[in-house]
Protein backbone atom coordinates (compact mmCIF):
# COMPACT_ATOMS: atom_id res chain seq x y z
CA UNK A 1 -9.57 85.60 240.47
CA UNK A 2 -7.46 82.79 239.96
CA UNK A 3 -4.06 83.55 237.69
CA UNK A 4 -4.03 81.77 234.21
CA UNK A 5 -0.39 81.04 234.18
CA UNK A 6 2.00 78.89 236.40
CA UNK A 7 5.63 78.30 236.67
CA UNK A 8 7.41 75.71 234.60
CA UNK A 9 11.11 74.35 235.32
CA UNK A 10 12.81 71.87 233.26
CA UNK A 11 16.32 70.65 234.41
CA UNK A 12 18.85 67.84 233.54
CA UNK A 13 21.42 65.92 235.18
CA UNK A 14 23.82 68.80 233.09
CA UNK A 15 21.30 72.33 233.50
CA UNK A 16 18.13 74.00 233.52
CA UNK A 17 16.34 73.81 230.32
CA UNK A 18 13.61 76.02 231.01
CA UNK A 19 12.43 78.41 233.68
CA UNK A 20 9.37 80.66 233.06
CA UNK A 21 5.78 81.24 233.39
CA UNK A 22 3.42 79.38 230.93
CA UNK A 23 -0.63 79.13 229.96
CA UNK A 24 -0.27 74.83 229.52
CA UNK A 25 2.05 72.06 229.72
CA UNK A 26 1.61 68.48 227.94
CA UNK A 27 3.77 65.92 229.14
CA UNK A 28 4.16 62.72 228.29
CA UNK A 29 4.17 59.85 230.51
CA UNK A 30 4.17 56.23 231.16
CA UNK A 31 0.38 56.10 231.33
CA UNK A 32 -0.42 58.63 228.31
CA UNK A 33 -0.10 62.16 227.67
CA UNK A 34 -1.06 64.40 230.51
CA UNK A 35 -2.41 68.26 230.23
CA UNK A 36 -1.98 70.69 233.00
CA UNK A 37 -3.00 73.91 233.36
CA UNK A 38 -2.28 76.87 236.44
CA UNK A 39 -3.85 75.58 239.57
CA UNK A 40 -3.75 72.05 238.78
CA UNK A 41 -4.02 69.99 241.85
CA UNK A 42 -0.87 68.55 243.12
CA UNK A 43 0.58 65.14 241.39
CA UNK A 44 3.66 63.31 240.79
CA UNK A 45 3.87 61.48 237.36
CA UNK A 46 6.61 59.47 235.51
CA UNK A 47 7.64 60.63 232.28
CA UNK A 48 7.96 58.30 229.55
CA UNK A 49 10.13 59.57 226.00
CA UNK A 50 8.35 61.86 224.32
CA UNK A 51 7.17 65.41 223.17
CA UNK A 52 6.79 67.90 225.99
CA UNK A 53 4.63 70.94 224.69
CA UNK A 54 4.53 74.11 226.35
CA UNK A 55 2.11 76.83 225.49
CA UNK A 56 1.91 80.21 226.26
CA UNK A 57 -0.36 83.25 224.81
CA UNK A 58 0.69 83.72 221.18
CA UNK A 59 3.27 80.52 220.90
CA UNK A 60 4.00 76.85 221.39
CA UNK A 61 7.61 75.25 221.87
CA UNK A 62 7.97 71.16 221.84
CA UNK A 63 10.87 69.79 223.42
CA UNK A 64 12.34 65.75 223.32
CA UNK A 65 12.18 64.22 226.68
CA UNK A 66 13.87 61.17 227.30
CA UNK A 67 12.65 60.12 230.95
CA UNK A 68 12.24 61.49 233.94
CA UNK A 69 9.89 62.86 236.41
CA UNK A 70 7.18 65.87 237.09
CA UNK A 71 5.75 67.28 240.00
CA UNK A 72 2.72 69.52 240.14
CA UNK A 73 2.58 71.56 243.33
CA UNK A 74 2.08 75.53 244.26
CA UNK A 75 1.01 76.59 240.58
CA UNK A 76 4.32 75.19 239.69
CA UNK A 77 5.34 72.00 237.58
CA UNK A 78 8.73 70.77 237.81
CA UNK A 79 10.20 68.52 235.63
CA UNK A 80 13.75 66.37 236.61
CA UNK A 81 14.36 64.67 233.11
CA UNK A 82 17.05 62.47 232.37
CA UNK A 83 18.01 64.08 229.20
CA UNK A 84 15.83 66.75 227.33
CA UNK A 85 16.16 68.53 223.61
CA UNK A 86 14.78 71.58 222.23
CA UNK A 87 14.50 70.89 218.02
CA UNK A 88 17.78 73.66 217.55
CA UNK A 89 19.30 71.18 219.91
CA UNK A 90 19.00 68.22 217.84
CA UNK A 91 21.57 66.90 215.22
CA UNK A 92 19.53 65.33 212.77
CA UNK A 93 22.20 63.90 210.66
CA UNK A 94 23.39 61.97 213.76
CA UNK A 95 19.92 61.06 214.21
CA UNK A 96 19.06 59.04 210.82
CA UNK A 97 22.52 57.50 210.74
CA UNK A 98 21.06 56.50 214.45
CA UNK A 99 18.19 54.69 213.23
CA UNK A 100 19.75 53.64 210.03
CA UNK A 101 22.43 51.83 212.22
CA UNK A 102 19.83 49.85 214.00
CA UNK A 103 17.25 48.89 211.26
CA UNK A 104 20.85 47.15 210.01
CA UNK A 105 21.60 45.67 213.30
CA UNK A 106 17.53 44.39 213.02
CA UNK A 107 18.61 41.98 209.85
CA UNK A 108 21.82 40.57 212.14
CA UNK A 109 21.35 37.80 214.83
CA UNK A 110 21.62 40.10 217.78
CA UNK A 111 20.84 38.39 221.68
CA UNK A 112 17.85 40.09 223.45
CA UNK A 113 19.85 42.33 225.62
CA UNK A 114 21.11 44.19 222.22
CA UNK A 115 17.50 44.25 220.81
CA UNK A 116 16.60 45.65 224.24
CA UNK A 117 18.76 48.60 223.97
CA UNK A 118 18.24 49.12 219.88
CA UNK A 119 14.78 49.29 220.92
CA UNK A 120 15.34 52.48 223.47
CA UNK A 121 17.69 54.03 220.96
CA UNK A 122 15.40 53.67 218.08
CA UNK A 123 11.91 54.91 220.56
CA UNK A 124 14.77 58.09 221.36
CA UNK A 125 15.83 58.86 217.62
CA UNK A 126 11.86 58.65 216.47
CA UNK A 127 10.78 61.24 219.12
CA UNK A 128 14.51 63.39 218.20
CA UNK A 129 12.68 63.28 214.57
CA UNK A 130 9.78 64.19 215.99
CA UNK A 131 10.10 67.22 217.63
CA UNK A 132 12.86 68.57 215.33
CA UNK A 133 10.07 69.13 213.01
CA UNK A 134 8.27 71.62 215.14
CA UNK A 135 10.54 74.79 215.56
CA UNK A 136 8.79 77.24 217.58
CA UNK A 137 4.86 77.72 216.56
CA UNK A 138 2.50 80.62 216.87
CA UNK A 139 -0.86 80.64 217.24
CA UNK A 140 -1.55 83.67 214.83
CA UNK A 141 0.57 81.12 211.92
CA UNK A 142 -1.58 78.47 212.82
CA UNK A 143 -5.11 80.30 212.92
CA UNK A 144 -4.13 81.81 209.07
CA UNK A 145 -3.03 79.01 207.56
């Protein structure tokens, strides 16, 4: 009978972010949000920024990745992100003076390069709002209310 659950790692340049079994993994990446389950065939994908969601048996926990990339292989997914946040990670004051700082810098006469780089800062601080507004879900909460 084949096992419901696979192995998920998570790791930065600076540590490991994650390390244990799991039902489902949603990733995000450059071509659209992915789903994979245990014994998913093997694949190597290119995460984009966004929500990663994990899910296992009575929970779900949503993390901010900025980049990166996955690998699916031996009922294992691996994921090598640049940079990755759980919500208690995030410091959301920091984040809406963020994207307050660059919808100013949008009214100023900026080159493209700067607009460029507002533009990756502003796609980082929306999914940083994002997932900060999930803390750590359980199914049984969501079924009741």
């Amino acid at each position: 009978m084949p096992t419901k659950k696979m192995r998920l790692r998570i790791a930065t340049p600076e540590s490991v972010k994650y390390d244990d079994d799991v039902e489902m993994v949603i990733v995000r990446c450059i071509t659209g949000d992915m789903g994979i389950l245990a014994n998913h065939e093997p694949a190597s994908v290119i995460l984009d920024y966004g929500v990663l969601r994990i899910l296992d048996e009575e929970q779900e926990r949503r993390m901010a990745v900025f980049g990166g990339i996955a690998q699916v292989r031996d009922n294992t997914v691996t994921i090598l992100a640049n940079d990755a946040q759980w919500p208690e990670d995030i410091d959301m004051a920091f984040v809406e003076q963020e994207r307050d700082r660059i919808a100013r810098r949008q009214q100023e006469d900026v080159d493209d390069l700067e607009i460029q780089i507002d533009q990756v800062h502003l796609r980082r601080t929306l999914v940083q709002m994002e997932v900060s507004s999930y803390p750590l879900i359980s199914k049984v909460e969501k079924v009741e209310s």
